[in-house]
C-alpha atoms as a PDB file:
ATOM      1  CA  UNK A   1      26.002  13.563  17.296  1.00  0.00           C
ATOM      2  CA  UNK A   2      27.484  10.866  15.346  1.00  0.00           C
ATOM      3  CA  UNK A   3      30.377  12.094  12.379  1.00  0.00           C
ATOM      4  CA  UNK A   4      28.876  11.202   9.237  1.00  0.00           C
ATOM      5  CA  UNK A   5      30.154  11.031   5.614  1.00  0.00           C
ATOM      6  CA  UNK A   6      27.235  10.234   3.437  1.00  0.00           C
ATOM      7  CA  UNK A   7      29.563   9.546  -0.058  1.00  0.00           C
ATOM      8  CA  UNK A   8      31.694   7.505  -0.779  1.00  0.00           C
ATOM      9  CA  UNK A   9      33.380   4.883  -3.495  1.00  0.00           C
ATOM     10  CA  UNK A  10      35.487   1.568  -3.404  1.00  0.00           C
ATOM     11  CA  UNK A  11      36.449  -0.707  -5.992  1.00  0.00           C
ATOM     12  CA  UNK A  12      32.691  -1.809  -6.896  1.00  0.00           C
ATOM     13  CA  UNK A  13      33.511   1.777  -8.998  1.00  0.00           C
ATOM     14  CA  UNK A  14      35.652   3.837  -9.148  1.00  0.00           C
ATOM     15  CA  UNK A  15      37.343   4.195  -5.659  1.00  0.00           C
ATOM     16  CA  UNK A  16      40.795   3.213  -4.853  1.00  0.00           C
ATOM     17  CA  UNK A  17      39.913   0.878  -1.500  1.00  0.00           C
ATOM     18  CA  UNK A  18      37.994  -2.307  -1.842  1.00  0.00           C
ATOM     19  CA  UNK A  19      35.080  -2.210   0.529  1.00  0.00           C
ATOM     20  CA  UNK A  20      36.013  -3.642   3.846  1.00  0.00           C
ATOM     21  CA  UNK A  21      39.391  -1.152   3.366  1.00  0.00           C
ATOM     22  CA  UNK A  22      37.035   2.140   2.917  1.00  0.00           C
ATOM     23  CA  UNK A  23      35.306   1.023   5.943  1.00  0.00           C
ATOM     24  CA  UNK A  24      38.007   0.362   7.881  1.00  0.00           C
ATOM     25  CA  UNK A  25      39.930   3.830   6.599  1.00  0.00           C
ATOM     26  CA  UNK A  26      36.357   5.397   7.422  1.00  0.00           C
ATOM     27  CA  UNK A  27      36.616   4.276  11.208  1.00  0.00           C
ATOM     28  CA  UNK A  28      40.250   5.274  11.867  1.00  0.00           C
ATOM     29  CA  UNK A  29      39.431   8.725  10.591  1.00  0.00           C
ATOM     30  CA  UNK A  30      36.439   8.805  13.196  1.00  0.00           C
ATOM     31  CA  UNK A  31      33.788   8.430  10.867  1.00  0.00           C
ATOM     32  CA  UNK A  32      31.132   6.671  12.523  1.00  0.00           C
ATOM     33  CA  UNK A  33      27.999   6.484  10.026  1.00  0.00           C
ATOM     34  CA  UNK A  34      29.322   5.815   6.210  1.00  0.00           C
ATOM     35  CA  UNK A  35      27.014   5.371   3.323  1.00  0.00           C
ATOM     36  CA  UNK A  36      28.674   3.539  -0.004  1.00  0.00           C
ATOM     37  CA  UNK A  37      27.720   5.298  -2.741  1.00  0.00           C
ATOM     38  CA  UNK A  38      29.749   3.420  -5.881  1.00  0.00           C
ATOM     39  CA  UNK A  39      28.625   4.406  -9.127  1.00  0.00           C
ATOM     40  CA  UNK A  40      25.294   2.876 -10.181  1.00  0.00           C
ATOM     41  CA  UNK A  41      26.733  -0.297  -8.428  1.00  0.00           C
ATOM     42  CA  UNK A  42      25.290  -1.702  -4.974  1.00  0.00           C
ATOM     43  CA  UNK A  43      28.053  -4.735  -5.238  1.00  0.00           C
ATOM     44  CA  UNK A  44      30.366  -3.254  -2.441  1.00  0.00           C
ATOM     45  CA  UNK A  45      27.894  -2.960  -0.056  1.00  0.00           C
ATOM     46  CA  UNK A  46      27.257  -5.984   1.595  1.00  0.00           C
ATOM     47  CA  UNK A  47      30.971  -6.413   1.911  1.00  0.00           C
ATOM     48  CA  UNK A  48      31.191  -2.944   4.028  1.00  0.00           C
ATOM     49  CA  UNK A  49      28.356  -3.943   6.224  1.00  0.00           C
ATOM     50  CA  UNK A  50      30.154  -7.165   6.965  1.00  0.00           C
ATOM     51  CA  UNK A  51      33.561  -5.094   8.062  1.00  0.00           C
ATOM     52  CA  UNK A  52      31.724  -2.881   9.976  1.00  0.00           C
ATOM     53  CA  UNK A  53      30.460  -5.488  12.150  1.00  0.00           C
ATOM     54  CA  UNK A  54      33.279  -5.378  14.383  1.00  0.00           C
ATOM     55  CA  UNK A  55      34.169  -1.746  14.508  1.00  0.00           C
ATOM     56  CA  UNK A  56      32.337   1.161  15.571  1.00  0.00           C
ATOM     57  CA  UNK A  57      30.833   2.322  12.408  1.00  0.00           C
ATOM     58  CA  UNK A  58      27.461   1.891  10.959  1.00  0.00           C
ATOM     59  CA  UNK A  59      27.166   1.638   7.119  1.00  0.00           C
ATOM     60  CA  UNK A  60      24.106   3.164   4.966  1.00  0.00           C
ATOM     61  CA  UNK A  61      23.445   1.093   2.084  1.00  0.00           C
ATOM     62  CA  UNK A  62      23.647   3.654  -0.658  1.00  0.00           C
ATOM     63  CA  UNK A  63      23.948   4.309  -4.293  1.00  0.00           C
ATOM     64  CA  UNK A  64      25.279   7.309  -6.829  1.00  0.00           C
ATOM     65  CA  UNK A  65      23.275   6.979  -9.856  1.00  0.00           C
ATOM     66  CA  UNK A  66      23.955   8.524 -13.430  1.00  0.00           C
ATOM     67  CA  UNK A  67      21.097  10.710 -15.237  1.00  0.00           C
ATOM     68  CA  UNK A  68      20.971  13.101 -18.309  1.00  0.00           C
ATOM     69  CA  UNK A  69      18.953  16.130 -17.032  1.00  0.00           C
ATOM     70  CA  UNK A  70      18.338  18.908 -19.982  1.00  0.00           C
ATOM     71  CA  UNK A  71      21.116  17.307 -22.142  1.00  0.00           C
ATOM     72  CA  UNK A  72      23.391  17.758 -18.711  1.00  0.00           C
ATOM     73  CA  UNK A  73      25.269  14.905 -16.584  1.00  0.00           C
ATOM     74  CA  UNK A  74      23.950  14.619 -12.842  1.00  0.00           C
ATOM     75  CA  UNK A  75      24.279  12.241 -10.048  1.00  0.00           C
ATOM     76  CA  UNK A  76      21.907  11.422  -7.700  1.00  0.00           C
ATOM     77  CA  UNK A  77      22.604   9.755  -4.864  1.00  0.00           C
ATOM     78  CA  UNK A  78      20.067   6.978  -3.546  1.00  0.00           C
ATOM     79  CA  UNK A  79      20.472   6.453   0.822  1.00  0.00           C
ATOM     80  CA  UNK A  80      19.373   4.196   2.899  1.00  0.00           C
ATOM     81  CA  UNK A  81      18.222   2.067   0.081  1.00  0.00           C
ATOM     82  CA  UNK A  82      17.362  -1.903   0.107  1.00  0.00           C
ATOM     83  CA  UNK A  83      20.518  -2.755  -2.277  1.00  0.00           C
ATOM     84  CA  UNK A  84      18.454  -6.138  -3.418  1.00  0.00           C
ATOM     85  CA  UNK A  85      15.256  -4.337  -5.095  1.00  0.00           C
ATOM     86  CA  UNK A  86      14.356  -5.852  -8.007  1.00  0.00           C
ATOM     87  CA  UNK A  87      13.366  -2.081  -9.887  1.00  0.00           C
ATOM     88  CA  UNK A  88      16.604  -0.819  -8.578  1.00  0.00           C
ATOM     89  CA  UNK A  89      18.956  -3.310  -9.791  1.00  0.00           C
ATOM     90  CA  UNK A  90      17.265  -3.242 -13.256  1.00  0.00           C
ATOM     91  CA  UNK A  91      17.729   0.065 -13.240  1.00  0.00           C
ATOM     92  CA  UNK A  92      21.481  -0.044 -12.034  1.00  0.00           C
ATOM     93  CA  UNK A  93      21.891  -2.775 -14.840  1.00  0.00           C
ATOM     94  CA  UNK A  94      21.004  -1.200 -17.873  1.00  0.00           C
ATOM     95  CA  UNK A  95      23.277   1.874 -16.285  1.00  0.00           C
ATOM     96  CA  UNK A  96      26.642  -0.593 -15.942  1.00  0.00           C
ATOM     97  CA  UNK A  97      25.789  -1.721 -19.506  1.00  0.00           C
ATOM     98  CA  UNK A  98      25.758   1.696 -20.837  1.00  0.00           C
ATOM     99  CA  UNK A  99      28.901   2.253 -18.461  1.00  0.00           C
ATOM    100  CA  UNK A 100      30.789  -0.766 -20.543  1.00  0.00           C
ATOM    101  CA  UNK A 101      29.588   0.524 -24.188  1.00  0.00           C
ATOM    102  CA  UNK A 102      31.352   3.647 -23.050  1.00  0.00           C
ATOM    103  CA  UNK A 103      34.607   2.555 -21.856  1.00  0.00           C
ATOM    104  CA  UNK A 104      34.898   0.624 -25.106  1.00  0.00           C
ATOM    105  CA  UNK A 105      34.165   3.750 -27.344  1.00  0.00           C
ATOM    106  CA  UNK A 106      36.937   5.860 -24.740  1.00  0.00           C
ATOM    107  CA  UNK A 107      39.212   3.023 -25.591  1.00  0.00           C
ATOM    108  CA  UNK A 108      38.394   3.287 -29.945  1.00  0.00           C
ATOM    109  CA  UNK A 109      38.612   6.652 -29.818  1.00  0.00           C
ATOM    110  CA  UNK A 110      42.375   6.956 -28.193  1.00  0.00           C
ATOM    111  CA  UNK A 111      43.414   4.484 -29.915  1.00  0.00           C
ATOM    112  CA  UNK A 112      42.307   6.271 -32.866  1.00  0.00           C
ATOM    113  CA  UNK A 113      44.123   9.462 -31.558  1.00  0.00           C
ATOM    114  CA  UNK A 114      47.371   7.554 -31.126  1.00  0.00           C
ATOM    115  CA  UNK A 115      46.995   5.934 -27.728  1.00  0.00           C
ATOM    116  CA  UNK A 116      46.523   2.202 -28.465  1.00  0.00           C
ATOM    117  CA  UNK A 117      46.111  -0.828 -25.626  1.00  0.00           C
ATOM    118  CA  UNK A 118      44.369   1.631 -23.041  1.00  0.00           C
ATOM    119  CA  UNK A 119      40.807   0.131 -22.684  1.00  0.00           C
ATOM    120  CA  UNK A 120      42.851  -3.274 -22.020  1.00  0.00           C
ATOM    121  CA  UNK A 121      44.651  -1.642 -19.626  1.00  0.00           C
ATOM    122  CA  UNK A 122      42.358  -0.095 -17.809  1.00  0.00           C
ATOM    123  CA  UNK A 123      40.499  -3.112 -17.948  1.00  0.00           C
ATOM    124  CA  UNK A 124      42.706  -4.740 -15.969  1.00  0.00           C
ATOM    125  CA  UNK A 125      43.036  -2.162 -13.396  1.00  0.00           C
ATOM    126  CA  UNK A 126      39.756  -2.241 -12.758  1.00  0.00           C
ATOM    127  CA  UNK A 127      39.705  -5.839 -12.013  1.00  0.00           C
ATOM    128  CA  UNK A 128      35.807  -6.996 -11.035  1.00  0.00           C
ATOM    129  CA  UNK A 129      34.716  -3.264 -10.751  1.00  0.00           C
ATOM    130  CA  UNK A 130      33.564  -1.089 -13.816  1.00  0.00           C
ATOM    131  CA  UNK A 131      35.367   0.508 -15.802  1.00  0.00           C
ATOM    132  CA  UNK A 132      35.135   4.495 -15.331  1.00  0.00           C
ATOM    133  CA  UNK A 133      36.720   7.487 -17.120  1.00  0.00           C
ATOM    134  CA  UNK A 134      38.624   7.636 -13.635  1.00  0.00           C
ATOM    135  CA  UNK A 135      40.094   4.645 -14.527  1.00  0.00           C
ATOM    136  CA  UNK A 136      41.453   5.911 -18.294  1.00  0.00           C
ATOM    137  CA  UNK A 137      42.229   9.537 -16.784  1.00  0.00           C
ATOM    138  CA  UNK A 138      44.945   7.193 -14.058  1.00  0.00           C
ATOM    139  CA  UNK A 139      46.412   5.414 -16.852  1.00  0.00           C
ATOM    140  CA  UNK A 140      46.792   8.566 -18.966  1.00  0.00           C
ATOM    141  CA  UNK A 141      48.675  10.047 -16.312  1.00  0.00           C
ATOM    142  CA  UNK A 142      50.591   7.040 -15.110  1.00  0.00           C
ATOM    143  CA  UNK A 143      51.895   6.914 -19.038  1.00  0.00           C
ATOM    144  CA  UNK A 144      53.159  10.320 -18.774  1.00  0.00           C
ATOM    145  CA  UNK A 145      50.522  11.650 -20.838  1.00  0.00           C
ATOM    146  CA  UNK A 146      48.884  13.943 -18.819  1.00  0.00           C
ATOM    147  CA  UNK A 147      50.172  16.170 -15.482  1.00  0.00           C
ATOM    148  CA  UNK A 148      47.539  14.439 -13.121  1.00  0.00           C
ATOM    149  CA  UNK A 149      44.166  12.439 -13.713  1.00  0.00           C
ATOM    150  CA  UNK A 150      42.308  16.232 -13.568  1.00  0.00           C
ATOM    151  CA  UNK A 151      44.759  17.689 -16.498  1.00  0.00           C
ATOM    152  CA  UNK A 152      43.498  13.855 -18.222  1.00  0.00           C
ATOM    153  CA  UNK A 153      40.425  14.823 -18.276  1.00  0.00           C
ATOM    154  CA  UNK A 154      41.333  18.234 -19.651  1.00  0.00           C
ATOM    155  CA  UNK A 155      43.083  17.225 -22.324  1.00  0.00           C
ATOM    156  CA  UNK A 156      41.767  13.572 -23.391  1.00  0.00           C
ATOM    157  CA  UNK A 157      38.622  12.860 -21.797  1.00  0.00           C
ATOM    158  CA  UNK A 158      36.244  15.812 -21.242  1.00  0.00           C
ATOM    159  CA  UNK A 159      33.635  17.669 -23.701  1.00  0.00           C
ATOM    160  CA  UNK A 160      35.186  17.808 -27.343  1.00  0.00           C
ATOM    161  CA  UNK A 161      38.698  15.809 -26.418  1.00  0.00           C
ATOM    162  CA  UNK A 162      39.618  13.235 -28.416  1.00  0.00           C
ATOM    163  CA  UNK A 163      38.673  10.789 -25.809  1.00  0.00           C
ATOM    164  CA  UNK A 164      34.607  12.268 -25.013  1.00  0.00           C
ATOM    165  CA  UNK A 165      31.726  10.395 -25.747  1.00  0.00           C
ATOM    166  CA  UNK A 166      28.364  11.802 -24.952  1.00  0.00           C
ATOM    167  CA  UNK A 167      26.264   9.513 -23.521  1.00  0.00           C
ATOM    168  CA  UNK A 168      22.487   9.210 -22.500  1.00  0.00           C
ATOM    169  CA  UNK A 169      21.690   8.130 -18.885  1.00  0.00           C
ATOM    170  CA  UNK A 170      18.728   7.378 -16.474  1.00  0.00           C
ATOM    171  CA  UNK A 171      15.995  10.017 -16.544  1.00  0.00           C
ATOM    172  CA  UNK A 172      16.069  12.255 -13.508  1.00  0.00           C
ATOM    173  CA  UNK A 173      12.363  11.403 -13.013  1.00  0.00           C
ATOM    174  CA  UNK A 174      13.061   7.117 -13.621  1.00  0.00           C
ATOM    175  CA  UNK A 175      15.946   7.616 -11.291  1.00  0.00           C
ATOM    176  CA  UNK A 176      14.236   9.306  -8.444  1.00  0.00           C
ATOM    177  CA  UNK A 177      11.516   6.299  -8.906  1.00  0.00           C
ATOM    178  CA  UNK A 178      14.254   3.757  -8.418  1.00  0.00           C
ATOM    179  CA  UNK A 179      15.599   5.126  -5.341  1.00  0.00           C
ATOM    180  CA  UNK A 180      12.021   5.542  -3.768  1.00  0.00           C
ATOM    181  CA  UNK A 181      10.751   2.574  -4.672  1.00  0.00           C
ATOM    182  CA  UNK A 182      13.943   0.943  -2.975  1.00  0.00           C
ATOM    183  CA  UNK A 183      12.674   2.479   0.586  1.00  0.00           C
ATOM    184  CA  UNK A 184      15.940   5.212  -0.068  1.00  0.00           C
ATOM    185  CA  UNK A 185      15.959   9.080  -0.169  1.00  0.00           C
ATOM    186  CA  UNK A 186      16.875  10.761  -3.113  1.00  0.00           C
ATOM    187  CA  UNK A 187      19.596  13.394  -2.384  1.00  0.00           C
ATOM    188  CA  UNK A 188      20.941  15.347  -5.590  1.00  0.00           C
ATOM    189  CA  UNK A 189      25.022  15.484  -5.049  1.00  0.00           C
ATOM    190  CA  UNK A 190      27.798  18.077  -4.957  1.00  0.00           C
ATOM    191  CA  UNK A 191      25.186  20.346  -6.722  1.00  0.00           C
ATOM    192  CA  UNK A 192      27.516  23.009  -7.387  1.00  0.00           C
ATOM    193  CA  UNK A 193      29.991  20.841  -9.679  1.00  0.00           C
ATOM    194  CA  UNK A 194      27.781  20.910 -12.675  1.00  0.00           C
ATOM    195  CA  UNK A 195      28.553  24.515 -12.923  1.00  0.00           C
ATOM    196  CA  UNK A 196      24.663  25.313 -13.436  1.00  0.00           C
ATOM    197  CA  UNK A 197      23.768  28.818 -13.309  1.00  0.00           C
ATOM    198  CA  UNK A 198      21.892  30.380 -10.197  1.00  0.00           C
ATOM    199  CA  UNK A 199      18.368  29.945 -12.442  1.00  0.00           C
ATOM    200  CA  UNK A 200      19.126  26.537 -13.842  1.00  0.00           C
ATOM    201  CA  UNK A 201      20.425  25.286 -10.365  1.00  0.00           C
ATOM    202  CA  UNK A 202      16.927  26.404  -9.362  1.00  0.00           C
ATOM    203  CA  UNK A 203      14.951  25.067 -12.030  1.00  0.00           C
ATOM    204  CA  UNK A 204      16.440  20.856 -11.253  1.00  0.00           C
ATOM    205  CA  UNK A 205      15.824  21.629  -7.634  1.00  0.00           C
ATOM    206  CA  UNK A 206      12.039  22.272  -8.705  1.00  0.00           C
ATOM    207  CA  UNK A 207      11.599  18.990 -11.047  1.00  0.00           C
ATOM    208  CA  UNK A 208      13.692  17.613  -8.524  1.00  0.00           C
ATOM    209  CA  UNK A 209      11.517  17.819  -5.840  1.00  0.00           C
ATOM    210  CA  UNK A 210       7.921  17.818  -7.302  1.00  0.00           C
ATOM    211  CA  UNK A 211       9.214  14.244  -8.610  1.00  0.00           C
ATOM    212  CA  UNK A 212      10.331  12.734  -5.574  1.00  0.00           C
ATOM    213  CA  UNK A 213      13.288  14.157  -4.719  1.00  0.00           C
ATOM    214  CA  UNK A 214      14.244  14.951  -1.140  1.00  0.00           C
ATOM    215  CA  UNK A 215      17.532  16.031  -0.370  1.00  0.00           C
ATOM    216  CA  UNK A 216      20.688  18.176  -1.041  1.00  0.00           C
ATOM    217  CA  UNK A 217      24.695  17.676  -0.435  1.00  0.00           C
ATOM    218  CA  UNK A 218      25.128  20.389   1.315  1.00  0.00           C
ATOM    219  CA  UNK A 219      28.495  20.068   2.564  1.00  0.00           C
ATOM    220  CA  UNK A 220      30.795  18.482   0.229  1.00  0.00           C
ATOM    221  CA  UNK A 221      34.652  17.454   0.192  1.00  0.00           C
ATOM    222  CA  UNK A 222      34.771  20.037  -2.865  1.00  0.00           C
ATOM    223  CA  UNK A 223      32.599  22.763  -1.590  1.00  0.00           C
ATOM    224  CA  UNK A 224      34.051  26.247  -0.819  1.00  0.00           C
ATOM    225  CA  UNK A 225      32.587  27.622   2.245  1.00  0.00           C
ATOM    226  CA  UNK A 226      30.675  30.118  -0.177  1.00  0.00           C
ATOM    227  CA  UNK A 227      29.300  27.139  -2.227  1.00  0.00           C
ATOM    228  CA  UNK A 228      28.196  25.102   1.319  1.00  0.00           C
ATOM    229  CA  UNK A 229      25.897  28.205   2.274  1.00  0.00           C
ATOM    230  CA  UNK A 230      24.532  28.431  -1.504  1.00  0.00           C
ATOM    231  CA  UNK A 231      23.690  24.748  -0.930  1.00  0.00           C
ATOM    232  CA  UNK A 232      22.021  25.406   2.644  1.00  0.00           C
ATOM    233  CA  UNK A 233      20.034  28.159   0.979  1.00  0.00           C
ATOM    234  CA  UNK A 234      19.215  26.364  -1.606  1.00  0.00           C
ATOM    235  CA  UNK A 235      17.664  23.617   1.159  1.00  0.00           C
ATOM    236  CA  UNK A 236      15.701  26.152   3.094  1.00  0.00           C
ATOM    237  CA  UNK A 237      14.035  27.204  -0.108  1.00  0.00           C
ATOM    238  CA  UNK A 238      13.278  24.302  -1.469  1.00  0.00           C
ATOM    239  CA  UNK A 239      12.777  22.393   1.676  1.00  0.00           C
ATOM    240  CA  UNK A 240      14.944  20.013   0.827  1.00  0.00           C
ATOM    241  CA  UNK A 241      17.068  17.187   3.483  1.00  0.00           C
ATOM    242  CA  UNK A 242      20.886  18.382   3.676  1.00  0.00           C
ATOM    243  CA  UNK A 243      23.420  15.955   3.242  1.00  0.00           C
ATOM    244  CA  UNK A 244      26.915  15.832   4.103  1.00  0.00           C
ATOM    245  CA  UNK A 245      29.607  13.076   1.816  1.00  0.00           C
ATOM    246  CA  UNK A 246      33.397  13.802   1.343  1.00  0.00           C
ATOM    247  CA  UNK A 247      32.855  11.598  -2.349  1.00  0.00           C
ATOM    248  CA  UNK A 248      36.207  10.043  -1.375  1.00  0.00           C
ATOM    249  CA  UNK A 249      37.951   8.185  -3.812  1.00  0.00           C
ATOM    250  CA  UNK A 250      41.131   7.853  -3.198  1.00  0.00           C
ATOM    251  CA  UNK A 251      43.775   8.889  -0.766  1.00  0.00           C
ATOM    252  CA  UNK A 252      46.188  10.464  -3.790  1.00  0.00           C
ATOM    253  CA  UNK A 253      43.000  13.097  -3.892  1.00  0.00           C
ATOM    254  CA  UNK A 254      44.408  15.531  -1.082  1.00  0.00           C
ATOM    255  CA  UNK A 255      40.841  17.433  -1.186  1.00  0.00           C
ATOM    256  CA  UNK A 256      38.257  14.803  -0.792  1.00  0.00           C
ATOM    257  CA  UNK A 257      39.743  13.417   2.785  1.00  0.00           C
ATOM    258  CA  UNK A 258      37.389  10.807   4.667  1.00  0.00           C
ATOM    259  CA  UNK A 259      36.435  12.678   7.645  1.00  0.00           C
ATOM    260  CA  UNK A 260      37.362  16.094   7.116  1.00  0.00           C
ATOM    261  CA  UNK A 261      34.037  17.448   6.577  1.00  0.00           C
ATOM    262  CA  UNK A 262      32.920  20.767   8.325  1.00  0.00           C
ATOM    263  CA  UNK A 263      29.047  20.848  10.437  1.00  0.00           C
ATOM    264  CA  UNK A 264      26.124  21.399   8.655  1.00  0.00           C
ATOM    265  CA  UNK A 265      25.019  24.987   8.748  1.00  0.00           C
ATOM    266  CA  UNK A 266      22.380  25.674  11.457  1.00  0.00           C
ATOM    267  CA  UNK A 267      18.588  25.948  10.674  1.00  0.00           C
ATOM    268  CA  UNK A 268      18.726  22.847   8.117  1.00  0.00           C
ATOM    269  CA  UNK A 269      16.921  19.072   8.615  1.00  0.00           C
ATOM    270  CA  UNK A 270      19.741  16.181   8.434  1.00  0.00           C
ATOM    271  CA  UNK A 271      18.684  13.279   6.151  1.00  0.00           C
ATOM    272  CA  UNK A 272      19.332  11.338   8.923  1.00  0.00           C
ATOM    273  CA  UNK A 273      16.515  12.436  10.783  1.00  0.00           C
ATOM    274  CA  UNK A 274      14.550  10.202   8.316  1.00  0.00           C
ATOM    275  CA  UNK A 275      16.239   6.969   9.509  1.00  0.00           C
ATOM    276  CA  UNK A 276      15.141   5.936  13.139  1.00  0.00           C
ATOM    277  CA  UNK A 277      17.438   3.539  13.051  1.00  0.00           C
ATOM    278  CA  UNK A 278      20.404   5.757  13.356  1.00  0.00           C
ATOM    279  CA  UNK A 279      21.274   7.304  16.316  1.00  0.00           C
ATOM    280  CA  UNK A 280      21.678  11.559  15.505  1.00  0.00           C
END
């Protein structure tokens, strides 16, 4: 069976590789079906398809979309979409503007704190891509002002620091319609990050599904081997497709590795097994 890694981000986001480098990274660690899954951006993708067609990789167009579920930040990830739909990219639009209202209110707020000139900065680090909190939480800790990106977010950028804004997303039920209507599977990710509780968990896998929704990361670069047989559970009860996506970023994150992702558990259906085109 073909090693797959179903998430993952370049530049079009908030990754550290532009496209044609992720794929290229994504063969030489023996990858050999990759889905790009930038945030609520399709713009890297027909770059990765064209680097892939000389190396033995095959790249699902994909998509990790924002949504506010029960006041709650999620991300669903859209695979195997058609990246030109005209629904999706709407969608995906009013999302990136939302995105940019955001980074300038990050940028207002430290400034207000004390920390002037980030936004510009990180403006400029991003380059063409969006600007994402990953971006500010790298330039807080390349200034010295935090330990790492993750103590940035702890101390500038998550709920109640100086540098938080709230901020109101796609509607589970609108996103799910996006990614359907774009021919894609809807696949909720890393479902054990939004540190839901067993009964809440169970509750978005219900809406989830009865709205569309069809699949599960189950196996994820930041899963505990406790959390990846939650997930499978989770997938037999609800009947869900199980996923499997490192969400690589960059290569300075020593736990999200491209290819280092353990098998699926046994007794699960592979998202894959949707896509005829793919051999599995």
């Amino acid at each position: 069976m073909p090693r797959y890694d179903l998430h993952a981000h370049s530049t079009a986001s908030d990754g550290a590789y532009a496209p044609a480098e992720l794929v290229r990274q994504a063969a030489l660690a023996g990858i050999e079906v990759l889905a790009l899954t930038d945030h609520d951006s399709t713009a890297g993708v027909a770059e990765a398809q064209s680097a892939a067609a000389d190396l033995a990789i095959h790249i699902v167009p994909a998509v990790e979309v924002s949504v506010t579920w029960q006041h709650k930040t999620l991300h669903i990830v859209g695979l195997n979409i058609d990246p030109d739909h005209a629904a999706l990219q709407a969608g995906l639009a009013r999302l990136r503007i939302v995105r940019d209202e955001r980074a300038v209110e990050i940028g207002w707020r430290l400034a207000k704190h004390g920390i002037p000139g980030v936004f510009e900065a990180v403006s400029a680090q991003a380059g063409t891509g969006m600007v994402t909190r990953t971006h500010f939480a790298q330039y807080l800790a390349g200034q010295g002002l935090a330990g790492d990106a993750g103590d940035a977010f702890k101390r500038y950028l998550g709920h109640g620091k100086p540098g938080y804004v709230a901020t109101q997303w796609a509607d589970l039920a609108e996103a799910i319609a996006w990614i359907r209507a774009a021919g894609g599977v809807a696949v909720v990710a890393h479902p054990r990050r939004y540190q839901l509780t067993g009964s809440w968990l169970r509750r978005l896998l219900a809406e989830f599904k009865a709205m569309g929704g069809e699949g599960i990361e189950v196996v994820s670069g930041v899963a505990a081997p406790n959390d990846v047989q939650a997930s499978a559970d989770l997938a037999r009860r609800f009947g869900l497709l199980a996923s499997v996506g490192s969400d690589f970023h960059s290569p300075d994150h020593h736990w999200l590795k491209l290819g280092r992702l353990p098998p699926l558990p046994a007794g699960l259906v592979p998202v894959w097994s949707r896509w005829p085109t793919v051999d599995s």
